[in-house]
Protein backbone atom coordinates (compact mmCIF):
# COMPACT_ATOMS: atom_id res chain seq x y z
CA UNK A 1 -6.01 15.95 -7.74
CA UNK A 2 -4.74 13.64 -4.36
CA UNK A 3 -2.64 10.96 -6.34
CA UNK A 4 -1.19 8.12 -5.04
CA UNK A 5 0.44 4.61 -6.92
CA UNK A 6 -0.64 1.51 -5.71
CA UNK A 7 -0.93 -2.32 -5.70
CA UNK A 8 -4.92 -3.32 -6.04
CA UNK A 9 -5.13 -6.63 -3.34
CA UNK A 10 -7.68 -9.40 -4.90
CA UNK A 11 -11.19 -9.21 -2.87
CA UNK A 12 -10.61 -12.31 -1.50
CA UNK A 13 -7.49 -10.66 0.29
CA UNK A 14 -9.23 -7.83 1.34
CA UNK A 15 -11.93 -10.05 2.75
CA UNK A 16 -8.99 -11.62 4.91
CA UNK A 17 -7.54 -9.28 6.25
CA UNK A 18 -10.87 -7.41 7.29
CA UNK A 19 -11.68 -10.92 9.09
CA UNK A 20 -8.41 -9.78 11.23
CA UNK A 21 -10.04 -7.17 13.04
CA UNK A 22 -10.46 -7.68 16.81
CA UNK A 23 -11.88 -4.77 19.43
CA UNK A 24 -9.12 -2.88 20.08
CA UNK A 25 -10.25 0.76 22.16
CA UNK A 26 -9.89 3.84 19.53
CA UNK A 27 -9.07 1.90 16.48
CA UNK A 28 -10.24 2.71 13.28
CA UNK A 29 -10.11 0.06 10.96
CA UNK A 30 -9.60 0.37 7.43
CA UNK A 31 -12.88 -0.68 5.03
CA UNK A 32 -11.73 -3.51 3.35
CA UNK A 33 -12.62 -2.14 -0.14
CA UNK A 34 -9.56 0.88 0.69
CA UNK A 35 -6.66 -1.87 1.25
CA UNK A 36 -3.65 -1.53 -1.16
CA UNK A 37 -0.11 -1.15 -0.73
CA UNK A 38 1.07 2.21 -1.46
CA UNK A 39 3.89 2.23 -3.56
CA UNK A 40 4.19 6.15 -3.86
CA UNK A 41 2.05 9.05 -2.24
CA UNK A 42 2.10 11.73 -4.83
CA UNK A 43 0.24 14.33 -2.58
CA UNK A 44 -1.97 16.84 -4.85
CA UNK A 45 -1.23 16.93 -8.71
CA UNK A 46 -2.59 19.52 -11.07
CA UNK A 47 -4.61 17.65 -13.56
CA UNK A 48 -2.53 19.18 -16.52
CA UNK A 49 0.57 17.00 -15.37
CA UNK A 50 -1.80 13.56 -15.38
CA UNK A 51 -0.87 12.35 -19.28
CA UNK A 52 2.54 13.03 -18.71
CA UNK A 53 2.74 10.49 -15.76
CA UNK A 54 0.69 8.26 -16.82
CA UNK A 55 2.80 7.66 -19.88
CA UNK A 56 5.80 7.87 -17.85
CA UNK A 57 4.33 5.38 -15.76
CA UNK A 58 3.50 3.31 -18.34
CA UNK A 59 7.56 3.53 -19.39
CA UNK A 60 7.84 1.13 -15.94
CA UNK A 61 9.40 -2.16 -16.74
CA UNK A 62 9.05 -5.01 -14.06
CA UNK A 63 8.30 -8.86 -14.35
CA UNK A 64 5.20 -9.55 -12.46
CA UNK A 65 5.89 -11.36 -8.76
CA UNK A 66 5.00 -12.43 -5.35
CA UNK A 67 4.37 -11.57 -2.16
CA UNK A 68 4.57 -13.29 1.32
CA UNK A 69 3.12 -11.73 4.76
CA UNK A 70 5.60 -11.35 7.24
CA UNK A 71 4.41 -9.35 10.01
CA UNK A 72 2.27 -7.39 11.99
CA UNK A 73 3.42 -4.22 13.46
CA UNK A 74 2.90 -0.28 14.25
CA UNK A 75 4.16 2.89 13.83
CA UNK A 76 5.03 5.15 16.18
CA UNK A 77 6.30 3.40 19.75
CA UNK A 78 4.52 0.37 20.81
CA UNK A 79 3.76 2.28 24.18
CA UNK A 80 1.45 4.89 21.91
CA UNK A 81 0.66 3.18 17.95
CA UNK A 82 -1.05 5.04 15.96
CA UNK A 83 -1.19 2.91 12.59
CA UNK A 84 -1.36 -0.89 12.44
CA UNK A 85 0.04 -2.73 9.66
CA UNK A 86 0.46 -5.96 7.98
CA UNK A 87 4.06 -6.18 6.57
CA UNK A 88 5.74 -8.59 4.09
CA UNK A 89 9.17 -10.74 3.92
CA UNK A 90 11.91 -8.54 1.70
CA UNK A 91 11.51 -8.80 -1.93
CA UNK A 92 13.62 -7.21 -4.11
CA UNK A 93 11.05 -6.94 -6.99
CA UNK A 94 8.96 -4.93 -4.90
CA UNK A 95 11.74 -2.29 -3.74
CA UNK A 96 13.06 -2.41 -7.56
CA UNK A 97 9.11 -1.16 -8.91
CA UNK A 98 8.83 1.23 -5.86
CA UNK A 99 12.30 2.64 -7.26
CA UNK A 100 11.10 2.88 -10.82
CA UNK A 101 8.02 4.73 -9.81
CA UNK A 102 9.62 7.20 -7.38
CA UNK A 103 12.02 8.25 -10.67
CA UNK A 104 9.03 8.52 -13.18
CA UNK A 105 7.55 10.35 -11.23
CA UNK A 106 9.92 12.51 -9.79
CA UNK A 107 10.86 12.75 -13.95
CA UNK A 108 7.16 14.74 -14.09
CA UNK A 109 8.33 17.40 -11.63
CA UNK A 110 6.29 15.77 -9.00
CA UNK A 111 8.13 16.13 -5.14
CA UNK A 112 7.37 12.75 -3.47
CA UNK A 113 7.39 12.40 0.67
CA UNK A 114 10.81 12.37 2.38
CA UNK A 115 9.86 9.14 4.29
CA UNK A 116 11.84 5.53 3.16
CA UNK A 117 10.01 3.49 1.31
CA UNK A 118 8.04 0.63 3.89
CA UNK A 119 6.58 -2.13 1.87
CA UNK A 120 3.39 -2.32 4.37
CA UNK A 121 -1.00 -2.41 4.65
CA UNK A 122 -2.43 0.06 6.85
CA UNK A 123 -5.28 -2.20 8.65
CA UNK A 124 -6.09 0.28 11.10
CA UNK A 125 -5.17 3.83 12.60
CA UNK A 126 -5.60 4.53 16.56
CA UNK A 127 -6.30 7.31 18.31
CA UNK A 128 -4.92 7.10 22.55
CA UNK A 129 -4.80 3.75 22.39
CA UNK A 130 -2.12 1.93 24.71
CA UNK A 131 0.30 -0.22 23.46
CA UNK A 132 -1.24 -3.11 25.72
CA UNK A 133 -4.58 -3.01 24.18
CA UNK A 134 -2.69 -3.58 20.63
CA UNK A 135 -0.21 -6.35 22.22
CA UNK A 136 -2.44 -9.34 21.46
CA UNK A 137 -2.88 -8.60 18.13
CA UNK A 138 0.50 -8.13 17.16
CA UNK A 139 0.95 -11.04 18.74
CA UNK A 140 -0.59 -13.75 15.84
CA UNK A 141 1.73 -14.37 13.12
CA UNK A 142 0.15 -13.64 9.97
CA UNK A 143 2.22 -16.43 7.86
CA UNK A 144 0.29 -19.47 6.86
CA UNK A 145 -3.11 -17.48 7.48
CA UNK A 146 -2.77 -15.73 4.10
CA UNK A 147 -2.37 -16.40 0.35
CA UNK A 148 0.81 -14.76 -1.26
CA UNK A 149 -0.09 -11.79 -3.37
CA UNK A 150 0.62 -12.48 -6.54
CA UNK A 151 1.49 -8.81 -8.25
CA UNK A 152 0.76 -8.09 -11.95
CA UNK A 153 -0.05 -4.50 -12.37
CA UNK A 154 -0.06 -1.44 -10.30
CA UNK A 155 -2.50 1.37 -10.39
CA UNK A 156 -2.77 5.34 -10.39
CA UNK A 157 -5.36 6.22 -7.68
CA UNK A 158 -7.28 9.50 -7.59
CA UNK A 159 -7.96 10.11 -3.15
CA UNK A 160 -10.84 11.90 -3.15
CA UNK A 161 -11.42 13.35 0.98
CA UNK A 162 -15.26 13.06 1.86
CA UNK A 163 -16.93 13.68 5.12
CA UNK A 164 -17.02 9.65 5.64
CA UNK A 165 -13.53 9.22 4.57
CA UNK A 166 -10.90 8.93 1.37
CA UNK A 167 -12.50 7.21 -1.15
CA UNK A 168 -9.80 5.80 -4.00
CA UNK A 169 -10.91 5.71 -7.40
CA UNK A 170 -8.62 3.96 -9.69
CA UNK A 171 -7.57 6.21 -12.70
CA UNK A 172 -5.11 4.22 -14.24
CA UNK A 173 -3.78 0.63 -14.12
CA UNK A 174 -0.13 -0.49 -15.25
CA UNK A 175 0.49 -4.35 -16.22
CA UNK A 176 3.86 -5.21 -15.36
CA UNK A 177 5.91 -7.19 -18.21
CA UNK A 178 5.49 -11.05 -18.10
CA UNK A 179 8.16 -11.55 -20.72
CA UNK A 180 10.65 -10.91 -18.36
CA UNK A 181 11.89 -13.29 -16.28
CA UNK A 182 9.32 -13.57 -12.91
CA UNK A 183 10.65 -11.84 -10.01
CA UNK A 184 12.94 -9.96 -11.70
């Protein structure tokens, strides 16, 4: 199984940042129903491990919290992008719960990817596109065009790889502790 741990956006978020799509030569834009913020990519996962992280996920103590859109950017140089991404202002909540699930589920024997953690929403990816065709829309602030995402619970995603794409089917969802103090 192609695992991956996740924040679920609201529909009305999704919706939003959909309506932020412009023509852009090459780009493929994410469907709006396959936004989320990964917190950790497991890779493939032999279904025999899948109780033993989900109740080690479920071990995962974090208050629920916010967060606020920062940015738009790319990776790779901004002379040759290949991903564009919506990106959000620090918040130390979020890089505590990314923490917690890298160690549960590096506890399960599961390797994780090698790559920092980058709190971020793939909107589109781009194939030969030139970084002056993308310059304009990295341009707009996002700020003040979105609602804060308010986080509650994350989820264990199942990728399954089809001939029109990945298709994410939640397998698990994780409510994050409101008794402790919000933000925390």
């Amino acid at each position: 199984m192609r695992l991956f741990v996740a924040i679920e956006l609201p529909d009305q978020l999704k919706a939003r940042l959909a309506a932020m799509r412009t023509e852009i030569a090459g780009a493929r834009w994410v469907a709006a129903e396959q936004l989320h913020l990964t917190l950790a990519f497991l890779g493939e996962v032999a279904q025999e491990r899948l109780e033993a992280l989900c109740a080690t996920l479920a071990e995962v103590r974090q208050a629920p919290f916010e967060l606020h859109f920062d940015k738009l950017g790319c990776f790779s140089h901004h002379r040759n992008p290949r991903v564009l991404w919506i990106g959000f202002e620090q918040q130390p909540a979020l890089l505590q719960l990314a923490e917690q699930i890298n160690r549960a589920v590096i506890s399960c024997g599961i390797p994780l990817e090698e790559r920092p953690f980058n709190a971020h929403i793939t909107l589109a990816r781009l194939k030969q596109t030139a970084g002056g065709e993308v310059a304009p829309f990295l341009a707009v602030p996002p700020n003040g065009e979105l609602p804060h995402l308010a986080v509650r619970e994350f989820v264990l995603f199942q990728s399954l790889l089809t001939a029109q794409g990945a298709l994410h089917k939640p397998l698990r969802q994780f409510i994050l502790d409101e008794r402790l103090p919000f933000g925390r």
